[in-house]
C-alpha atoms as a PDB file:
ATOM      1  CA  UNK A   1       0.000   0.000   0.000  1.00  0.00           C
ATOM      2  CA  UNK A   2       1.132   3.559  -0.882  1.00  0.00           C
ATOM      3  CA  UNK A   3       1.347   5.793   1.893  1.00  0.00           C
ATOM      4  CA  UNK A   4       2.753   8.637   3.131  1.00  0.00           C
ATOM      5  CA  UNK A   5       4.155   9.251   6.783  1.00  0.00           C
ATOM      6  CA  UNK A   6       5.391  12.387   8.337  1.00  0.00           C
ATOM      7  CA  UNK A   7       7.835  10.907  11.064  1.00  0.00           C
ATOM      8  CA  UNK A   8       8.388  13.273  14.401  1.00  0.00           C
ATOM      9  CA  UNK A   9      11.484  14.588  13.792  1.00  0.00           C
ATOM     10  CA  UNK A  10       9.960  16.227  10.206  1.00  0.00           C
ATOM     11  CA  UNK A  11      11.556  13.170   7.839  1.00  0.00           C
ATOM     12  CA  UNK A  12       8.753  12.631   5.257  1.00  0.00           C
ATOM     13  CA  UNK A  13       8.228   9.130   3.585  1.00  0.00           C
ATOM     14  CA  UNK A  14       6.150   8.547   0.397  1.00  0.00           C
ATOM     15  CA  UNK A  15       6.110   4.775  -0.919  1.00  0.00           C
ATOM     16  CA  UNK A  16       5.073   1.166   0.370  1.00  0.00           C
ATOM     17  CA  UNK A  17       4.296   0.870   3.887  1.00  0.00           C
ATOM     18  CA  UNK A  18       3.678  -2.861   5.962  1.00  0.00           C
ATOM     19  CA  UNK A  19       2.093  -1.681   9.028  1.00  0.00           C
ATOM     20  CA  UNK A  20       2.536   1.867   8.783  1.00  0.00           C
ATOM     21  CA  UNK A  21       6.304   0.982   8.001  1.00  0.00           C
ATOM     22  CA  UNK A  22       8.192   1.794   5.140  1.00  0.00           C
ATOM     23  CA  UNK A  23       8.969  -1.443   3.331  1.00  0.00           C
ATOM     24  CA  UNK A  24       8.998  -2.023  -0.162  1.00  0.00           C
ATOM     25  CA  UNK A  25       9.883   1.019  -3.337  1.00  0.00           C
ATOM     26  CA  UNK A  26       9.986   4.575  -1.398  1.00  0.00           C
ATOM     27  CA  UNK A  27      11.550   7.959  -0.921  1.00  0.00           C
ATOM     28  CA  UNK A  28      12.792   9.620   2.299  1.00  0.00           C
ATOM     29  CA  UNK A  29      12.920  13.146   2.445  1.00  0.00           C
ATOM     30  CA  UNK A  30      14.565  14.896   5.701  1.00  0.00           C
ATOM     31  CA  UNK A  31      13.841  17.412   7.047  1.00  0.00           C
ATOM     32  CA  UNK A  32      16.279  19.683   5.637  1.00  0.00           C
ATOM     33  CA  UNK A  33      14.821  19.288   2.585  1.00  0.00           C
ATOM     34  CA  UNK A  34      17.919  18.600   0.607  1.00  0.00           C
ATOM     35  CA  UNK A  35      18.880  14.746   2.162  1.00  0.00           C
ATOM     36  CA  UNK A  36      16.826  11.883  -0.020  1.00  0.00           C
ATOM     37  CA  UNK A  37      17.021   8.685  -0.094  1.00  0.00           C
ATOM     38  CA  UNK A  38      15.138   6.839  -3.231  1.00  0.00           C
ATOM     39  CA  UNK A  39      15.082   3.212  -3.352  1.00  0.00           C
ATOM     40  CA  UNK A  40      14.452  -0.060  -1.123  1.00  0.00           C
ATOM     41  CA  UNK A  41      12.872  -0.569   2.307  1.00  0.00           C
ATOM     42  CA  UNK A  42      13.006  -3.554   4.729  1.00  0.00           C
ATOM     43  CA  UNK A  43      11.308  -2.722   8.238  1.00  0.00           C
ATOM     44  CA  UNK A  44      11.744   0.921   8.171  1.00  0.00           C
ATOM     45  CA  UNK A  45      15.860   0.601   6.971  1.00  0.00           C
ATOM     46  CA  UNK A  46      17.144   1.748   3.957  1.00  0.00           C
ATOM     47  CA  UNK A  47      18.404  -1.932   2.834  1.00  0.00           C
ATOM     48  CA  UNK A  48      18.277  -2.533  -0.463  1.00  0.00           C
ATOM     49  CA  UNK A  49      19.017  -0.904  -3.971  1.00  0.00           C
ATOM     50  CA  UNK A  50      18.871   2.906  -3.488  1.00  0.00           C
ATOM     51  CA  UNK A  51      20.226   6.612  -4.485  1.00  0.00           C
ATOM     52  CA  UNK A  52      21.022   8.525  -1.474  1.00  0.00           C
ATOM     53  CA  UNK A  53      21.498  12.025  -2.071  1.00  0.00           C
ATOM     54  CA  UNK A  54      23.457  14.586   0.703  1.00  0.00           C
ATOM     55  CA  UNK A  55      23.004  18.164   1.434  1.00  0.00           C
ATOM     56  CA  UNK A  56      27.119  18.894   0.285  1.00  0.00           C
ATOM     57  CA  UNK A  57      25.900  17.889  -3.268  1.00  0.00           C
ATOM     58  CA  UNK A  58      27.119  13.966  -2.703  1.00  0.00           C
ATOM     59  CA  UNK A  59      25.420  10.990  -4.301  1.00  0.00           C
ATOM     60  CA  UNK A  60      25.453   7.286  -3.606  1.00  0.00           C
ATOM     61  CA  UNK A  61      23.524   5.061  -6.114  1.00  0.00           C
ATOM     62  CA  UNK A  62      23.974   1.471  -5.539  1.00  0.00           C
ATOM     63  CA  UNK A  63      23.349  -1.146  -2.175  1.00  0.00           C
ATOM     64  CA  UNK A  64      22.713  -0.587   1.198  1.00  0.00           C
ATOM     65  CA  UNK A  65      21.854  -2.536   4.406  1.00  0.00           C
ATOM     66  CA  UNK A  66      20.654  -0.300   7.539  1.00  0.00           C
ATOM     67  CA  UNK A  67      20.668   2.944   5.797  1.00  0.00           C
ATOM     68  CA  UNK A  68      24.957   3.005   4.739  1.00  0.00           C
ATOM     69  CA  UNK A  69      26.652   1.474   1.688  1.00  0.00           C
ATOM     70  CA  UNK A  70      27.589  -1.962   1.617  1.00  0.00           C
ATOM     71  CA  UNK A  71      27.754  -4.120  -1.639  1.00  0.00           C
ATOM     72  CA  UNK A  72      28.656  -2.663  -5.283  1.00  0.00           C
ATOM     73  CA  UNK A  73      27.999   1.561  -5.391  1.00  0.00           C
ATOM     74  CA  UNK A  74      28.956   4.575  -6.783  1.00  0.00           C
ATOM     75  CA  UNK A  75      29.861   7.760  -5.643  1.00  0.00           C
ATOM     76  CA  UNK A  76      30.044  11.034  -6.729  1.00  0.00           C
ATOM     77  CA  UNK A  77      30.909  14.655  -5.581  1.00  0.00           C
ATOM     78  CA  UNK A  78      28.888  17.622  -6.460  1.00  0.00           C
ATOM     79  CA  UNK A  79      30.532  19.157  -9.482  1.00  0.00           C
ATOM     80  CA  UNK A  80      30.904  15.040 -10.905  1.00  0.00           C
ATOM     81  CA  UNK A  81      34.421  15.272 -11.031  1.00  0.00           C
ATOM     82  CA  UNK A  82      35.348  12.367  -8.502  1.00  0.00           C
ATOM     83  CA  UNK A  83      33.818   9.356  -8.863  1.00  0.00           C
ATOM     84  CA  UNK A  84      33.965   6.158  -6.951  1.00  0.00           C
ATOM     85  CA  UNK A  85      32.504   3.076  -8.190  1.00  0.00           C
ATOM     86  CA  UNK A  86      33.688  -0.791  -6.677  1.00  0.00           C
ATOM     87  CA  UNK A  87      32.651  -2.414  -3.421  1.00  0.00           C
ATOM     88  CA  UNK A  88      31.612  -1.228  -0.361  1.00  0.00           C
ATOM     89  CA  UNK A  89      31.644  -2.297   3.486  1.00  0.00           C
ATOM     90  CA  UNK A  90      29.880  -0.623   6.341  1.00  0.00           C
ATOM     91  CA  UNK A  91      29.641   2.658   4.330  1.00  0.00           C
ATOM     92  CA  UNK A  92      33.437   2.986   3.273  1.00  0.00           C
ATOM     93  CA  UNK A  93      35.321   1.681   0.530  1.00  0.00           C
ATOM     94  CA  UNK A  94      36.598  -1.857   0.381  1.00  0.00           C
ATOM     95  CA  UNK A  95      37.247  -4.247  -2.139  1.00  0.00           C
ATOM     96  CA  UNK A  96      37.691  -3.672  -5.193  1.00  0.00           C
ATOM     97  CA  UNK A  97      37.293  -0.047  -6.963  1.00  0.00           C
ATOM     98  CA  UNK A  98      37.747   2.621  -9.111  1.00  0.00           C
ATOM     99  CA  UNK A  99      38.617   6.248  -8.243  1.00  0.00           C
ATOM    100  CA  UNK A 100      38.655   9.011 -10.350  1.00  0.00           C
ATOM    101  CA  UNK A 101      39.689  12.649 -10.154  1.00  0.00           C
ATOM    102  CA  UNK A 102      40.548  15.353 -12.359  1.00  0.00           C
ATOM    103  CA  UNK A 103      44.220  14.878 -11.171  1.00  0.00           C
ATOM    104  CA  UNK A 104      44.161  11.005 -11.060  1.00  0.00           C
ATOM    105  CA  UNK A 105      42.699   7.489 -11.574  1.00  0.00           C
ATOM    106  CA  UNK A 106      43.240   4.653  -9.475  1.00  0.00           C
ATOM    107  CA  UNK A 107      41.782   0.920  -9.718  1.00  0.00           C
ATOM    108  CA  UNK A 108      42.741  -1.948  -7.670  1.00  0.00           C
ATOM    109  CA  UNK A 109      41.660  -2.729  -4.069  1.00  0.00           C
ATOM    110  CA  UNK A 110      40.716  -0.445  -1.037  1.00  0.00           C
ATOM    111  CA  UNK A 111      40.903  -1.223   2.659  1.00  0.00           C
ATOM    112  CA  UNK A 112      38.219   0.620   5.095  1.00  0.00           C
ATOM    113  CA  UNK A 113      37.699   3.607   3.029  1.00  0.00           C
ATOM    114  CA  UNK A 114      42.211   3.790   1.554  1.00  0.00           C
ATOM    115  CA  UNK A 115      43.951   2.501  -1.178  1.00  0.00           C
ATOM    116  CA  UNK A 116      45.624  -0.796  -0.649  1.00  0.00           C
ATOM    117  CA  UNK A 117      47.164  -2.141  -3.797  1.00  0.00           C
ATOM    118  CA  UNK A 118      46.806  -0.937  -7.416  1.00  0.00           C
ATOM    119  CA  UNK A 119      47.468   1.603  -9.941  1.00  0.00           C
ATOM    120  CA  UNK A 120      47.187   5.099  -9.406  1.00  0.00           C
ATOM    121  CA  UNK A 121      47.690   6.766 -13.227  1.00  0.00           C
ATOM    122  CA  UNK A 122      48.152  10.635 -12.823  1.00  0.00           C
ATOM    123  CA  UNK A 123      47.244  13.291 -15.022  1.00  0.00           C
ATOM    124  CA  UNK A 124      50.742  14.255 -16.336  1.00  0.00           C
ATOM    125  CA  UNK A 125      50.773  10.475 -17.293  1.00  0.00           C
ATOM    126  CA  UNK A 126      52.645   9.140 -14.183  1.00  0.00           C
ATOM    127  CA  UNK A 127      51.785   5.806 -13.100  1.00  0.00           C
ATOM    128  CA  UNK A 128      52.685   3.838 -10.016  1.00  0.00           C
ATOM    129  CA  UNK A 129      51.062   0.990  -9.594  1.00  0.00           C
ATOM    130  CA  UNK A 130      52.195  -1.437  -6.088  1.00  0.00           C
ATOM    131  CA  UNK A 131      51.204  -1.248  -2.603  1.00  0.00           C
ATOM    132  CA  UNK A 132      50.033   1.958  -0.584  1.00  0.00           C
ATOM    133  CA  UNK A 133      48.855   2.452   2.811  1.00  0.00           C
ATOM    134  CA  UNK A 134      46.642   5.701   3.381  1.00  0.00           C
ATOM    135  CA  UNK A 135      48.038   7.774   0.755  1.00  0.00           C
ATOM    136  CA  UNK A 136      51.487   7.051   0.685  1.00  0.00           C
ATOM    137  CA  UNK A 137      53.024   4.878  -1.729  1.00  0.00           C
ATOM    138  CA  UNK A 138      55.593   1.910  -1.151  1.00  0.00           C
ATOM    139  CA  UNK A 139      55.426   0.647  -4.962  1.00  0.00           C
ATOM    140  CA  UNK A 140      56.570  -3.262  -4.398  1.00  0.00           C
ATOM    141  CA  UNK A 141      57.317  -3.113  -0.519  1.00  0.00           C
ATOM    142  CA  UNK A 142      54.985  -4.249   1.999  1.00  0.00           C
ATOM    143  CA  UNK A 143      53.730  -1.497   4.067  1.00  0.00           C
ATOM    144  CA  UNK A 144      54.711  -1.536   7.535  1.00  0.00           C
ATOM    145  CA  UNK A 145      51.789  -3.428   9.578  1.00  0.00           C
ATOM    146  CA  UNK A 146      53.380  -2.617  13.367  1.00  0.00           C
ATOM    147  CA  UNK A 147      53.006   1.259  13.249  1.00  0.00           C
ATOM    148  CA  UNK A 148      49.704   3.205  13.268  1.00  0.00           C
ATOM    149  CA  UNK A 149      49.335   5.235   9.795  1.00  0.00           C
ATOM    150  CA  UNK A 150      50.293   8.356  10.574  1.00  0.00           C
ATOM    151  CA  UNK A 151      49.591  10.997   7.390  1.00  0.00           C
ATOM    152  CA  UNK A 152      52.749  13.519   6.549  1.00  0.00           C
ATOM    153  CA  UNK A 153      51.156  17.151   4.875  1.00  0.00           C
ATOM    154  CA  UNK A 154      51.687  15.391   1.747  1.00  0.00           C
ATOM    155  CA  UNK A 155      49.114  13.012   2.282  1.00  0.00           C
ATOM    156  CA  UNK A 156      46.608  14.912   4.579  1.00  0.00           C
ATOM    157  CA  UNK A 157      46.613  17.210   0.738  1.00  0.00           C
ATOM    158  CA  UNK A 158      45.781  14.017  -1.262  1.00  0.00           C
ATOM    159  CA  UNK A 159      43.428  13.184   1.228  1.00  0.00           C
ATOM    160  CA  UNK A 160      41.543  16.531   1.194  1.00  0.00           C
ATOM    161  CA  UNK A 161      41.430  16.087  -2.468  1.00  0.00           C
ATOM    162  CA  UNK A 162      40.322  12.294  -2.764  1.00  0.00           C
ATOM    163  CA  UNK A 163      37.726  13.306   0.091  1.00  0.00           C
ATOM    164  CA  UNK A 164      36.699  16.482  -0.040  1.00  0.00           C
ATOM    165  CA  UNK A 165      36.756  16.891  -3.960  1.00  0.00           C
ATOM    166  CA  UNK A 166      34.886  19.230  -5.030  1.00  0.00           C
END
């Protein structure tokens, strides 16, 4: 049944309801007017096939379970210029993926949210393709497993630019 419910905290959901909950095809809109979520319902969750869309401009289209990504997605920022499509886990990156900036591309596997091992092919046609750990890059070495990643200014740069791309 079609339905739509006006939750307390000013969330509004139009779509399939069981019981009054959301459950089946749907949209969420929050209250701030600019959050939606379009997609799949289980129970009230966002589980299923969905596009989530953010206030900063951000889109997710792909999987979820319990309202964050988890399965095969894509990402993208605002203006469309970085894009992240490959497999998720609990909402961040992991598995196998491609990212892609204007500056760079890289494809190969990610670990909770980071690039593990691939190749990263910059835009002045630089490639370096091996292991990294956060955003640093150890080519064939292993990275060291004993110390806690600790980003130089280098990398907290690439990392405002892989996350907060605009």
């Amino acid at each position: 049944m079609i339905k739509k419910v006006i939750f307390p905290d000013g969330d509004v959901y139009e779509g399939e309801t069981e019981d009054g909950i959301p459950h089946g095809k749907g949209k969420l809109t929050f209250k701030n007017g600019a959050d939606e979520y379009e997609g799949d319902f289980n129970n009230g969750k966002m589980t299923g096939k969905g596009k989530r869309k953010w206030l900063n401009g951000y889109e997710y289209e792909g999987d979820f379970v319990n309202a964050v990504p988890h399965g095969k997605g894509k990402e993208t920022n605002r203006s469309g210029t970085c894009v992240y499509e490959g497999d998720w886990v609990n909402g961040k990156r992991h598995g196998k993926g491609t990212y892609t900036s204007e500056d760079l591309t890289f494809e190969g596997e990610f670990v909770n949210g980071m690039q593990s091992k691939g190749k990263c092919t910059y835009k002045d046609g630089r490639v370096e393709e091996g292991n990294w750990k956060g955003f640093t890059f150890y080519g064939q070495e292993i990275p060291p497993e004993d110390k806690p990643y600790k980003p130089t200014h280098e990398d907290e740069m690439m990392r405002l630019r892989y996350e907060i791309c605009p």
